[in-house]
N, C-alpha and C. Protein backbone atom coordinates (compact mmCIF):
# COMPACT_ATOMS: atom_id res chain seq x y z
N UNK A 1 0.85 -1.18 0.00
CA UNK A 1 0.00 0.00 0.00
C UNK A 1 0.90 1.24 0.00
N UNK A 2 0.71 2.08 -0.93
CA UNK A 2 1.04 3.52 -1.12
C UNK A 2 1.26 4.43 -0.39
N UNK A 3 1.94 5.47 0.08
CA UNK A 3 1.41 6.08 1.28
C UNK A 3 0.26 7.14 1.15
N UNK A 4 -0.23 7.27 -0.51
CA UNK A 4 -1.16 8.25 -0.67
C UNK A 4 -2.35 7.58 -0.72
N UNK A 5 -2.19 6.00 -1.05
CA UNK A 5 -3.34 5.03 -0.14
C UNK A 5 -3.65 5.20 1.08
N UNK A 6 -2.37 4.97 1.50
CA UNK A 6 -2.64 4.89 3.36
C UNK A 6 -3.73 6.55 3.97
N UNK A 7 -2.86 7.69 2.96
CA UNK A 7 -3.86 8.66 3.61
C UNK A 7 -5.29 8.73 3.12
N UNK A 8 -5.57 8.29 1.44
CA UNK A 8 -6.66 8.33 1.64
C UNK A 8 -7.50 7.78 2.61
N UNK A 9 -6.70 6.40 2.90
CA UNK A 9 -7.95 5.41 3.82
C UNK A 9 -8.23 5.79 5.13
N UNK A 10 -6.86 7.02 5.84
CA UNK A 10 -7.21 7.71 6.79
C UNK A 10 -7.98 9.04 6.95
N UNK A 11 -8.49 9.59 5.55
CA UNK A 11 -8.85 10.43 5.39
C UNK A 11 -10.57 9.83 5.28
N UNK A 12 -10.84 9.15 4.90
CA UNK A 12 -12.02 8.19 4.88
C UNK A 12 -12.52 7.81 6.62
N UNK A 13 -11.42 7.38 7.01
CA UNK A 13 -11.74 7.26 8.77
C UNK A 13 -11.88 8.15 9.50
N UNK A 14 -11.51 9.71 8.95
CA UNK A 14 -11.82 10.80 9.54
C UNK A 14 -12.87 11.25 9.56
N UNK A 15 -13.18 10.99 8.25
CA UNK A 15 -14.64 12.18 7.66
C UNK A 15 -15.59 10.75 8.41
N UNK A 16 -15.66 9.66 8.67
CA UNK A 16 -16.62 8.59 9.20
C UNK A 16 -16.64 9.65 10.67
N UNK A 17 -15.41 9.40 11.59
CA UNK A 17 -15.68 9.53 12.62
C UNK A 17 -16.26 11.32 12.81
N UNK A 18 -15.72 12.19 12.04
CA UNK A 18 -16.61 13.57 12.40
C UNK A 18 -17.80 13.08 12.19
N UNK A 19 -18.57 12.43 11.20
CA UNK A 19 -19.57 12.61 10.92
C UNK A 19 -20.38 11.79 12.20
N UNK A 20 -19.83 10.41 12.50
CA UNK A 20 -20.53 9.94 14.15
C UNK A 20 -20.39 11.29 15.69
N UNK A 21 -19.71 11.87 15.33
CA UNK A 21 -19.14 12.79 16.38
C UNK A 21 -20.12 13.85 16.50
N UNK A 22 -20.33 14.53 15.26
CA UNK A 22 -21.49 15.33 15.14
C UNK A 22 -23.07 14.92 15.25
N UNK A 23 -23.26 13.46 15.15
CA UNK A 23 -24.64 12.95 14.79
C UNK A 23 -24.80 12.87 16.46
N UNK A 24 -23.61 11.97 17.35
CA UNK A 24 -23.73 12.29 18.39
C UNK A 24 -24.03 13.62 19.56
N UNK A 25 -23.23 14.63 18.90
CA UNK A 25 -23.80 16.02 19.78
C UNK A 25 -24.98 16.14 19.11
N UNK A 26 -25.48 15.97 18.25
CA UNK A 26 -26.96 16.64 17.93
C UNK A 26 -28.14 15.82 18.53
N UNK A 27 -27.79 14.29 18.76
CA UNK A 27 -28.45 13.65 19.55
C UNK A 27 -28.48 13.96 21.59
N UNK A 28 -27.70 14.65 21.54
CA UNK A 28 -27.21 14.95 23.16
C UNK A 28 -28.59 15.82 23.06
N UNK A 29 -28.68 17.02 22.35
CA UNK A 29 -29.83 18.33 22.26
C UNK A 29 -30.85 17.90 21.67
N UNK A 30 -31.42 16.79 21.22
CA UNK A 30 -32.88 16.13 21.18
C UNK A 30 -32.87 15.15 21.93
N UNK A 31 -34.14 14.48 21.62
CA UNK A 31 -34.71 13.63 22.67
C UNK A 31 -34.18 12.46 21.76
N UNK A 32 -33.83 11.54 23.06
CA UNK A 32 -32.94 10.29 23.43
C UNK A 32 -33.42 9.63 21.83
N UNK A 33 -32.75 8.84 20.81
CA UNK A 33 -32.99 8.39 19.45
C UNK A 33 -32.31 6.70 19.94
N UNK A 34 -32.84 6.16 19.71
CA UNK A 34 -33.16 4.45 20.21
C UNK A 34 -32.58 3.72 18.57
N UNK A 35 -31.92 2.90 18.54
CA UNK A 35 -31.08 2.20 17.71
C UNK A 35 -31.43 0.51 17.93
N UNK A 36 -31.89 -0.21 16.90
CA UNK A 36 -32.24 -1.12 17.59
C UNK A 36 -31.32 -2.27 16.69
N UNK A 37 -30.71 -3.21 17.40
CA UNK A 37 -29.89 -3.86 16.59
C UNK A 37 -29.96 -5.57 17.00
N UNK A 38 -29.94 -5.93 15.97
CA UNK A 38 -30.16 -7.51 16.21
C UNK A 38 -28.84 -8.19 16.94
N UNK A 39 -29.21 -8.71 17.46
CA UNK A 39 -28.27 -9.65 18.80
C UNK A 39 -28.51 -11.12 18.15
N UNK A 40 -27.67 -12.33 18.10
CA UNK A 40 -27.52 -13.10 17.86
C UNK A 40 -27.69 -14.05 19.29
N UNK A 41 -28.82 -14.33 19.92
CA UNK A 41 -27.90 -14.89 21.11
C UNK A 41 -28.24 -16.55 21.23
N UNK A 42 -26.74 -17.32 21.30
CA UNK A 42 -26.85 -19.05 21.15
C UNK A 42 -26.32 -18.93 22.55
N UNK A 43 -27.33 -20.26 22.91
CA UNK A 43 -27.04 -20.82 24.49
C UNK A 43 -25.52 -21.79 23.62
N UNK A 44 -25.09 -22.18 24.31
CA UNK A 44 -24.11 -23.12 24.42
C UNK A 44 -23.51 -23.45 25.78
N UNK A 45 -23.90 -25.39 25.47
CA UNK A 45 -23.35 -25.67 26.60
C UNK A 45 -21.92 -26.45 26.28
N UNK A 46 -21.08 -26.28 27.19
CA UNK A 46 -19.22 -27.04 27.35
C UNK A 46 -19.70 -28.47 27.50
């Protein structure tokens, strides 16, 4: 990998995380937003 790879792909992980960063403060100043995500859950016994 390139190093002008490497920055794009860090430049890609940036603009992800501002964009969770901001979705998060705007969720702080409205009312609580509920995410609902499927859970997988297997009993298993040893």
């Amino acid at each position: 990998m390139t190093n002008t790879e490497k920055i794009t792909n860090a430049k890609k992980r940036i603009d992800e995380l501002e964009r969770l960063i901001k979705y998060w403060n705007d969720s702080e100043h409205e009312e609580a937003k509920m995410i609902n995500f499927t859970v997988k859950d297997e009993n298993k016994v040893a």
